[in-house]
C-alpha atoms as a PDB file:
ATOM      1  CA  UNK A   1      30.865 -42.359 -41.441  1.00  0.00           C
ATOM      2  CA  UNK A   2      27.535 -40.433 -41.166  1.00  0.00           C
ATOM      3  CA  UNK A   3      24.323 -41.882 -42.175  1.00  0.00           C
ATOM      4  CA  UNK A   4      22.027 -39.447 -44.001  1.00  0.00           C
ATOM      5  CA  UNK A   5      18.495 -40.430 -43.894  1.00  0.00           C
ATOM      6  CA  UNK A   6      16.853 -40.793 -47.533  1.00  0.00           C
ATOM      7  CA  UNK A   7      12.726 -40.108 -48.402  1.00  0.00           C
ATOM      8  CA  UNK A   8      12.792 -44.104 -49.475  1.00  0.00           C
ATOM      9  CA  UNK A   9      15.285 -47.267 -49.055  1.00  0.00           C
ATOM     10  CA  UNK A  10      17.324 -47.939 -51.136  1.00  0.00           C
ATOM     11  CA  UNK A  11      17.151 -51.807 -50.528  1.00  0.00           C
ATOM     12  CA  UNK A  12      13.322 -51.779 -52.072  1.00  0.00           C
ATOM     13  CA  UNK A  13      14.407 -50.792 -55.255  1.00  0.00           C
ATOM     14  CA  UNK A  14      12.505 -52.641 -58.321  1.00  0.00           C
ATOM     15  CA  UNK A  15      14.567 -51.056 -61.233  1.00  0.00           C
ATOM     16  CA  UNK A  16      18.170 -50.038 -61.235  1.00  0.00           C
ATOM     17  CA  UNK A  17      19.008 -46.234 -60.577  1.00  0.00           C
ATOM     18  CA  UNK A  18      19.075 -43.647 -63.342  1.00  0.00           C
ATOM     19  CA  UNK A  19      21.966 -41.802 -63.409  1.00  0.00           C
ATOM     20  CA  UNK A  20      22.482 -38.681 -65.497  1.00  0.00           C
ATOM     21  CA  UNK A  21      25.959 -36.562 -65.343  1.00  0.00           C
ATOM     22  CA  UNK A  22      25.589 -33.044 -66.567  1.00  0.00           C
ATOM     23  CA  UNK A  23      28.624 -30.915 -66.682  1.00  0.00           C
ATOM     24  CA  UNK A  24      30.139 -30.704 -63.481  1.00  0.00           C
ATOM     25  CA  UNK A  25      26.469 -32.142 -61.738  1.00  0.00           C
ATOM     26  CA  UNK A  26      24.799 -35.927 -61.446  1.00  0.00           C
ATOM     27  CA  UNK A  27      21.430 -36.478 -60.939  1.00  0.00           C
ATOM     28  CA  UNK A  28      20.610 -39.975 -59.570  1.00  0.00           C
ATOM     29  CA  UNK A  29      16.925 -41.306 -59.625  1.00  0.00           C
ATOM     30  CA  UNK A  30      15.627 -44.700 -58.135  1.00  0.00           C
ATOM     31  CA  UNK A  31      12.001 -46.127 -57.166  1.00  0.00           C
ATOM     32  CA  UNK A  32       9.204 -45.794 -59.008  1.00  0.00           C
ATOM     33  CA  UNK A  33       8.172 -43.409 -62.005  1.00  0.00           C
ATOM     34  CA  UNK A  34       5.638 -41.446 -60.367  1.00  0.00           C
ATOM     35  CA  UNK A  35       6.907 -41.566 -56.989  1.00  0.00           C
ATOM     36  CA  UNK A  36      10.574 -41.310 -57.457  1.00  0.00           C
ATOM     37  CA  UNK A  37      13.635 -39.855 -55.685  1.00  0.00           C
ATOM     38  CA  UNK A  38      16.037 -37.852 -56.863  1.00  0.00           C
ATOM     39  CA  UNK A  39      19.717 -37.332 -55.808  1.00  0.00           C
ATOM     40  CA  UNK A  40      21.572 -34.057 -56.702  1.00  0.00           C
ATOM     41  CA  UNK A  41      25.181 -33.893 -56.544  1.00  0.00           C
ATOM     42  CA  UNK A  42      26.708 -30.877 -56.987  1.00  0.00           C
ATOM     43  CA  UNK A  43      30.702 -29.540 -58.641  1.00  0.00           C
ATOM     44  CA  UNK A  44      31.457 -33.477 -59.212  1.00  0.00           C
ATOM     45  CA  UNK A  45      35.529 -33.500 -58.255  1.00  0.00           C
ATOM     46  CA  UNK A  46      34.877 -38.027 -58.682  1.00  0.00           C
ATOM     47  CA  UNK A  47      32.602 -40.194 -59.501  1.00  0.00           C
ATOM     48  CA  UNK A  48      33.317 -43.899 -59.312  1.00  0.00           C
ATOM     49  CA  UNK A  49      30.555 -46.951 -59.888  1.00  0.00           C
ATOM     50  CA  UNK A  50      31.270 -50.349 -58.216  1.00  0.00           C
ATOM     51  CA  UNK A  51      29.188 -53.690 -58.833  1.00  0.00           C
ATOM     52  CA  UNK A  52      28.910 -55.402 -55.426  1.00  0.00           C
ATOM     53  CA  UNK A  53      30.619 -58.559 -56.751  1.00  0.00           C
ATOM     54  CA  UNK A  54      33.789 -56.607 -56.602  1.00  0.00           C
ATOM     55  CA  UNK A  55      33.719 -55.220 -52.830  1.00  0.00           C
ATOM     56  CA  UNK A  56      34.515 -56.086 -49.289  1.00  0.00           C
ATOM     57  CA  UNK A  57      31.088 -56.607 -47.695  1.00  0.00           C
ATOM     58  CA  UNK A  58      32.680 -54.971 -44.555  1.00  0.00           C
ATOM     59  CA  UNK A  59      33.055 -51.986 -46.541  1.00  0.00           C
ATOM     60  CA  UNK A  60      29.767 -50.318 -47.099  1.00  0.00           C
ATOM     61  CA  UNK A  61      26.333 -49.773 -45.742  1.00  0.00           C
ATOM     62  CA  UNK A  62      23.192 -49.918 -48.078  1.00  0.00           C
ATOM     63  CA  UNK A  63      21.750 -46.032 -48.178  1.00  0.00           C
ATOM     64  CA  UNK A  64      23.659 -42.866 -48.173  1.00  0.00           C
ATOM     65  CA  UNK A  65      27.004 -42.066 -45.868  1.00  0.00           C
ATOM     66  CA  UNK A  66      28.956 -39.453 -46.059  1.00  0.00           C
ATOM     67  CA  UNK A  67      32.509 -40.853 -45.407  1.00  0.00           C
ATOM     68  CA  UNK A  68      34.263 -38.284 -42.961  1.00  0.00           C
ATOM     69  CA  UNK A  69      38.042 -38.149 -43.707  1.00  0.00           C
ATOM     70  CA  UNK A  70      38.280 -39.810 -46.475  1.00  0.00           C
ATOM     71  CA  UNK A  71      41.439 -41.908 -48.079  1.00  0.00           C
ATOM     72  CA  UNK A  72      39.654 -40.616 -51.846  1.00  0.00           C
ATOM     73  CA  UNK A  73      39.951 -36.752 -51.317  1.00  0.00           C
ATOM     74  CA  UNK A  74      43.434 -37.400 -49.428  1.00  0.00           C
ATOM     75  CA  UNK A  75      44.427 -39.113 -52.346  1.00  0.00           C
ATOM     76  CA  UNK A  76      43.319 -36.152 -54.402  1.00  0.00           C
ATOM     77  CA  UNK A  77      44.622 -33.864 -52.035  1.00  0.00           C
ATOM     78  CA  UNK A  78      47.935 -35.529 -52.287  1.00  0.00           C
ATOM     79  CA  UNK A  79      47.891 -35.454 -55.997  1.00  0.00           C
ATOM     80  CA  UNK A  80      47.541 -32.054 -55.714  1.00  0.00           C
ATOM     81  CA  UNK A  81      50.532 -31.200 -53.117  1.00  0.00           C
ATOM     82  CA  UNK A  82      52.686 -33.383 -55.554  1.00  0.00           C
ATOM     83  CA  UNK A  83      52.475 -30.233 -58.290  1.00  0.00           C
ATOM     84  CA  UNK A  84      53.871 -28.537 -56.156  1.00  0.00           C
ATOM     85  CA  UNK A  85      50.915 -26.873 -55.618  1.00  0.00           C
ATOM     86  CA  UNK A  86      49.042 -25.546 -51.708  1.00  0.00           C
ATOM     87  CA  UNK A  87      46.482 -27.894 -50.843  1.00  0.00           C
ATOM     88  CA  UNK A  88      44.155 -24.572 -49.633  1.00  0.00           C
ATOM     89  CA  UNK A  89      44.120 -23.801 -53.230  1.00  0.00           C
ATOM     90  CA  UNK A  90      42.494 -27.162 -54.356  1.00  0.00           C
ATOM     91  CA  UNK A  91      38.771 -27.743 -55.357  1.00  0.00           C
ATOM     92  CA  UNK A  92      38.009 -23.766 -55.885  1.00  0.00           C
ATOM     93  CA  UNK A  93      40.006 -22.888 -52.703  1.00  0.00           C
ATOM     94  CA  UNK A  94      36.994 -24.550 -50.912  1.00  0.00           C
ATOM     95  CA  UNK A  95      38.970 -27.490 -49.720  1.00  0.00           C
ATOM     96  CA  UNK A  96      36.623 -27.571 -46.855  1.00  0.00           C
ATOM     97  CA  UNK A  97      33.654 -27.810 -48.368  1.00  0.00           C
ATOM     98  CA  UNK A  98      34.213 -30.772 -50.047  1.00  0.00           C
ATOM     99  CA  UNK A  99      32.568 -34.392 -49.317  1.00  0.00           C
ATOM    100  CA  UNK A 100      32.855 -37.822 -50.020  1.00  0.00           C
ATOM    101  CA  UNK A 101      29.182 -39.654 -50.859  1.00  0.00           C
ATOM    102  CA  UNK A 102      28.565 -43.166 -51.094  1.00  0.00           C
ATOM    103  CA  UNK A 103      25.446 -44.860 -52.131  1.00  0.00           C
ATOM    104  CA  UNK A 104      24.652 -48.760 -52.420  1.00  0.00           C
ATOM    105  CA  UNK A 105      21.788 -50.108 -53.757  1.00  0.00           C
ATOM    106  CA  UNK A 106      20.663 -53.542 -52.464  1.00  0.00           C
ATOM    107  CA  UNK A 107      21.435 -55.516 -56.088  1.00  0.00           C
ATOM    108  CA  UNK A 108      22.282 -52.808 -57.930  1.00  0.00           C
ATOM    109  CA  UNK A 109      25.698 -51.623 -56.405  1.00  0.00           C
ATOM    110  CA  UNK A 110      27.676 -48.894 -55.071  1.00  0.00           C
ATOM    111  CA  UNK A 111      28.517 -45.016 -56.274  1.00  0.00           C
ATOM    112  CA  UNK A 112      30.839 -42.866 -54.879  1.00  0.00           C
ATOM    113  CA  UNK A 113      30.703 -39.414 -55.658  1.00  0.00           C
ATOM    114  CA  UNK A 114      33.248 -36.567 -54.441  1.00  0.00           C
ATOM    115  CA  UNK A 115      31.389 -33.369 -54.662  1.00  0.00           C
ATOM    116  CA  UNK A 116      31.084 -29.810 -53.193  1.00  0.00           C
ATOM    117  CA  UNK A 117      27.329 -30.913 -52.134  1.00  0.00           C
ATOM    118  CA  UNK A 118      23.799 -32.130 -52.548  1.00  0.00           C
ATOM    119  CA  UNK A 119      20.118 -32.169 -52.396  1.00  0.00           C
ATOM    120  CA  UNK A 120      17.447 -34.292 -51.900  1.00  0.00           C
ATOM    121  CA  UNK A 121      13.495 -33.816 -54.117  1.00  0.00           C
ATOM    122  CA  UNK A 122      10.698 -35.801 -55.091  1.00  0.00           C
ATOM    123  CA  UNK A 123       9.142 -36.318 -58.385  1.00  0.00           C
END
């Protein structure tokens, strides 16, 4: 599991995150209105919401990780394989540059989001 370092905690949150899917893209905002983040996950493969009352609390850490070989994408991958199908041709043939994000909010629970990528801006 990698830690990546966010602009603001998301433990100090006063209002629930925002979150917007668009196509193939989410958008997740938390902390204030005029001072908020935003989240940008790009080419969405997953997306899965979680309330904390129904998770291991051994299981997560409050931020954003990206979780390095992940059971999710083997379990896509392994979908995939069973269509008889090369697992180098799944997600675009860019198998590789695929990644498994979670983020918990202190009260507000956890998303995990299986994505080519994403980016980090201010409001």
């Amino acid at each position: 599991m990698r830690i990546i370092e966010l602009p603001k905690s998301t433990r100090e949150c006063d209002f629930s995150p925002i979150v917007n899917l668009y196509g193939t893209n989410a958008i997740i905002k938390y902390g204030e209105v005029n001072d908020a983040i935003i989240l940008k996950f790009n080419v969405l493969y997953g997306f899965k919401y979680t309330d904390f009352e129904y998770t291991n609390t051994l299981d997560y850490t409050y931020g954003l990780v990206e979780i390095e070989n992940s059971q999710w994408t083997s379990e896509f991958l392994d979908a995939w394989a069973k269509r008889d199908r090369k697992t180098e041709d799944a997600f675009g043939k860019e198998v590789s540059q695929m990644h498994h994000y979670r983020l918990c909010f202190d009260e507000y629970g956890m998303y995990d989001i299986l994505c080519k990528g994403f980016r980090v801006e201010k409001s």
